[in-house]
Protein backbone atom coordinates (compact mmCIF):
# COMPACT_ATOMS: atom_id res chain seq x y z
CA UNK A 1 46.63 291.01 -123.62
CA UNK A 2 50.18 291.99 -124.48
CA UNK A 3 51.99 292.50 -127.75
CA UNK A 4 52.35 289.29 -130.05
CA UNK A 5 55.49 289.03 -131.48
CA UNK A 6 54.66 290.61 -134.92
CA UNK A 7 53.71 293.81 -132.63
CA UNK A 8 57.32 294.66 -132.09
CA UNK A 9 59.70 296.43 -133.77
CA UNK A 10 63.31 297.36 -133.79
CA UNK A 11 63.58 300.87 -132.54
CA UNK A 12 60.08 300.63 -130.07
CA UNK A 13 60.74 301.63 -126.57
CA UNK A 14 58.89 300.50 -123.50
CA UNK A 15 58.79 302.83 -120.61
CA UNK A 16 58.14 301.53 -116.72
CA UNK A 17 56.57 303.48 -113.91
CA UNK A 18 58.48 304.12 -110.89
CA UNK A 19 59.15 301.78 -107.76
CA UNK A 20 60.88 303.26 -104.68
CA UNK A 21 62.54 300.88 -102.78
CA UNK A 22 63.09 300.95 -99.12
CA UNK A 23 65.83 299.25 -96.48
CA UNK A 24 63.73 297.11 -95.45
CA UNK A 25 62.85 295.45 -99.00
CA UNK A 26 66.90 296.09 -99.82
CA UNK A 27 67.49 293.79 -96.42
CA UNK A 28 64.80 291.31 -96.79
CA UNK A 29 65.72 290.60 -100.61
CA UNK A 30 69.22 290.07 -99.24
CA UNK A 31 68.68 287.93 -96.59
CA UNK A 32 67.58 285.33 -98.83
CA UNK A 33 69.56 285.61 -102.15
CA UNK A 34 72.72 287.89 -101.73
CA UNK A 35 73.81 288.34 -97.72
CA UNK A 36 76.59 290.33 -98.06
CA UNK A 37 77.30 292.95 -95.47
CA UNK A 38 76.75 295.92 -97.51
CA UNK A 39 73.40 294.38 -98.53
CA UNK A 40 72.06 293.17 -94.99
CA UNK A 41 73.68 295.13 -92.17
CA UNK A 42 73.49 299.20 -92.58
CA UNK A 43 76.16 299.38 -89.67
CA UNK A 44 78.75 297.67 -91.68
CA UNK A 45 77.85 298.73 -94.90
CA UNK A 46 78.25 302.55 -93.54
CA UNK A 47 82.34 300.85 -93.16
CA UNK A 48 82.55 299.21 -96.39
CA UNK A 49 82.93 300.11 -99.77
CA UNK A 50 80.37 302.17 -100.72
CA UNK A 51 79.76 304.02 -97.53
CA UNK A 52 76.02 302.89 -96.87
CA UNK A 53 73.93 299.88 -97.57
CA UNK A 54 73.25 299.03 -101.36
CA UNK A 55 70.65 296.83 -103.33
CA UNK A 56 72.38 293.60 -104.17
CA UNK A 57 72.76 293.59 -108.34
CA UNK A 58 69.79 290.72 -108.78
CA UNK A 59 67.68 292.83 -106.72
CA UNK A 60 68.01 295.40 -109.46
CA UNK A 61 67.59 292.82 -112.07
CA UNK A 62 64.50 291.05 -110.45
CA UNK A 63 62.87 294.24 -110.21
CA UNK A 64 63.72 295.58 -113.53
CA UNK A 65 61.70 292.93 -115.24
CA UNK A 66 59.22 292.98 -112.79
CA UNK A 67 58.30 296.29 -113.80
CA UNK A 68 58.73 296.14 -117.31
CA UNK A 69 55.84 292.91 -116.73
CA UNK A 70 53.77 295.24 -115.19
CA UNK A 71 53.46 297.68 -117.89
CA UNK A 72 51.49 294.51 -119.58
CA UNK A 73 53.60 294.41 -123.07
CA UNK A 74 54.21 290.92 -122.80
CA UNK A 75 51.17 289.65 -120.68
CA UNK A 76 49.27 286.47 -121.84
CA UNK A 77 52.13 286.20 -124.81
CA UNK A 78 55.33 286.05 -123.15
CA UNK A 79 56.69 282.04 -122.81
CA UNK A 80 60.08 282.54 -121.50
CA UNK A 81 63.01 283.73 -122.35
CA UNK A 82 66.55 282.61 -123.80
CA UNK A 83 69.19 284.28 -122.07
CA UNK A 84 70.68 287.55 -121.90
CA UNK A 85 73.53 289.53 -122.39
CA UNK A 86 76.11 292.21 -121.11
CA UNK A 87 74.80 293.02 -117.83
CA UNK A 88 76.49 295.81 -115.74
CA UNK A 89 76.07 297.56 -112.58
CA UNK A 90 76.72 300.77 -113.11
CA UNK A 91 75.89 302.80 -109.95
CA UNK A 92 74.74 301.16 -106.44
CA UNK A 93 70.83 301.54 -105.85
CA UNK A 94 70.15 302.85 -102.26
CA UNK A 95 67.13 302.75 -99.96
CA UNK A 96 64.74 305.63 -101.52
CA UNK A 97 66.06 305.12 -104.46
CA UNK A 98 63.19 305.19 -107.35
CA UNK A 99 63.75 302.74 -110.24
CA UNK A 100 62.32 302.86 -113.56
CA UNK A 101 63.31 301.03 -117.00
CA UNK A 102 63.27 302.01 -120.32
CA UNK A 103 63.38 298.89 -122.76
CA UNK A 104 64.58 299.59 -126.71
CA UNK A 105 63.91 296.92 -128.56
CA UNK A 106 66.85 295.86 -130.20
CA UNK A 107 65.66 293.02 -133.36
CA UNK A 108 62.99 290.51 -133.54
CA UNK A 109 64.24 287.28 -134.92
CA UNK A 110 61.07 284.72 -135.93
CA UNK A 111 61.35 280.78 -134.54
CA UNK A 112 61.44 278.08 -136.70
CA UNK A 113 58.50 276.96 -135.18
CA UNK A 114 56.55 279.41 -136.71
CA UNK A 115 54.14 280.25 -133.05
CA UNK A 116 56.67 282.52 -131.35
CA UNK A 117 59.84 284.71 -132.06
CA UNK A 118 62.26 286.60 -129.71
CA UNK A 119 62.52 290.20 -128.91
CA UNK A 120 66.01 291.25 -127.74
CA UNK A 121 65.15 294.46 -125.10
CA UNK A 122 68.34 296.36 -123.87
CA UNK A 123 66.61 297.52 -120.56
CA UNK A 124 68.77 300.60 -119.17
CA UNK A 125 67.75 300.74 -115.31
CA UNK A 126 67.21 304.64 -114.22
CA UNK A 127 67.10 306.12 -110.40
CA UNK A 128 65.32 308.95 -109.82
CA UNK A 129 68.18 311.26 -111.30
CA UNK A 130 68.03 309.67 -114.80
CA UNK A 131 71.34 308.40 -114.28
CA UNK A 132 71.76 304.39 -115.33
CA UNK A 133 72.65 301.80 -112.80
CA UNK A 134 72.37 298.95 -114.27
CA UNK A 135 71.66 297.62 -118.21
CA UNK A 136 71.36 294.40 -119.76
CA UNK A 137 69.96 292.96 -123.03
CA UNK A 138 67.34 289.97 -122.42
CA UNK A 139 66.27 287.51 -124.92
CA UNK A 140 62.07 287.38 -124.80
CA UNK A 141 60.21 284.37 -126.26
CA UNK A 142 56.95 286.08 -127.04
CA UNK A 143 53.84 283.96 -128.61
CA UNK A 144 52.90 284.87 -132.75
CA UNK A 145 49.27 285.89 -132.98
CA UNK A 146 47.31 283.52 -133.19
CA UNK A 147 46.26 282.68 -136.76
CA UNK A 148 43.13 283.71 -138.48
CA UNK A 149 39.90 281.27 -138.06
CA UNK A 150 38.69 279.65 -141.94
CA UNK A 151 36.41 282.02 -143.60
């Protein structure tokens, strides 16, 4: 089970393992959500803009949360989220490229509800060189613990 929202604190950081990503996963995540030529077609993208082919941006981001889900911090307690904020791409992501993500935990602010809170994570995106390509700050709805049974 993951952390329930009184588990979290400003200052925590959550660190991913590693996901390498390959032209064909760069190509077929393209094909369906972001077809651009320097996302689909390594001939063209060699001519374009960044001299090679490049993970489309919501690749990044789709994987980025996938693999901060994996590490299990918000399994069985996680029921959405609210948003998020400045998102940038800072460097293109390119076939052998390993990703990683290292998530600070920004504030926890409690619901009026009183069963859940959100957890603002500024996720910094990291190839294999440590340098950032991309960073954004996510709102996470994560579930209170549940409360004590009647002694």
């Amino acid at each position: 089970m993951g952390r329930s929202f009184e588990e979290f604190r400003p200052g925590d950081v959550i660190e991913t393992e590693g996901c390498t990503l390959t032209e064909s996963q760069i190509i077929d995540f393209a094909m369906r959500f972001d077809p651009q030529p320097f996302h689909i077609d390594a001939v063209a993208a060699a001519e374009g803009p960044f001299a090679g082919l490049i993970a489309s941006g919501f690749h990044t981001l789709s994987l980025s949360f996938r693999l901060l889900r994996d590490t299990g911090v918000i399994t069985g307690t996680s029921v959405g989220g609210s948003g998020g904020d400045e998102l940038r791409w800072w460097k293109p992501v390119r076939p052998g490229d390993t990703l990683r993500v290292r998530a600070e935990v920004l504030e926890c602010t409690p619901s009026r509800r009183g069963d859940r809170g959100t957890v603002r994570l500024r996720y910094e995106t990291l190839n294999q060189h440590g340098e950032v390509v991309m960073s954004i700050i996510l709102n996470h709805l994560i579930a209170c613990r549940p409360p004590a049974p009647p002694a």
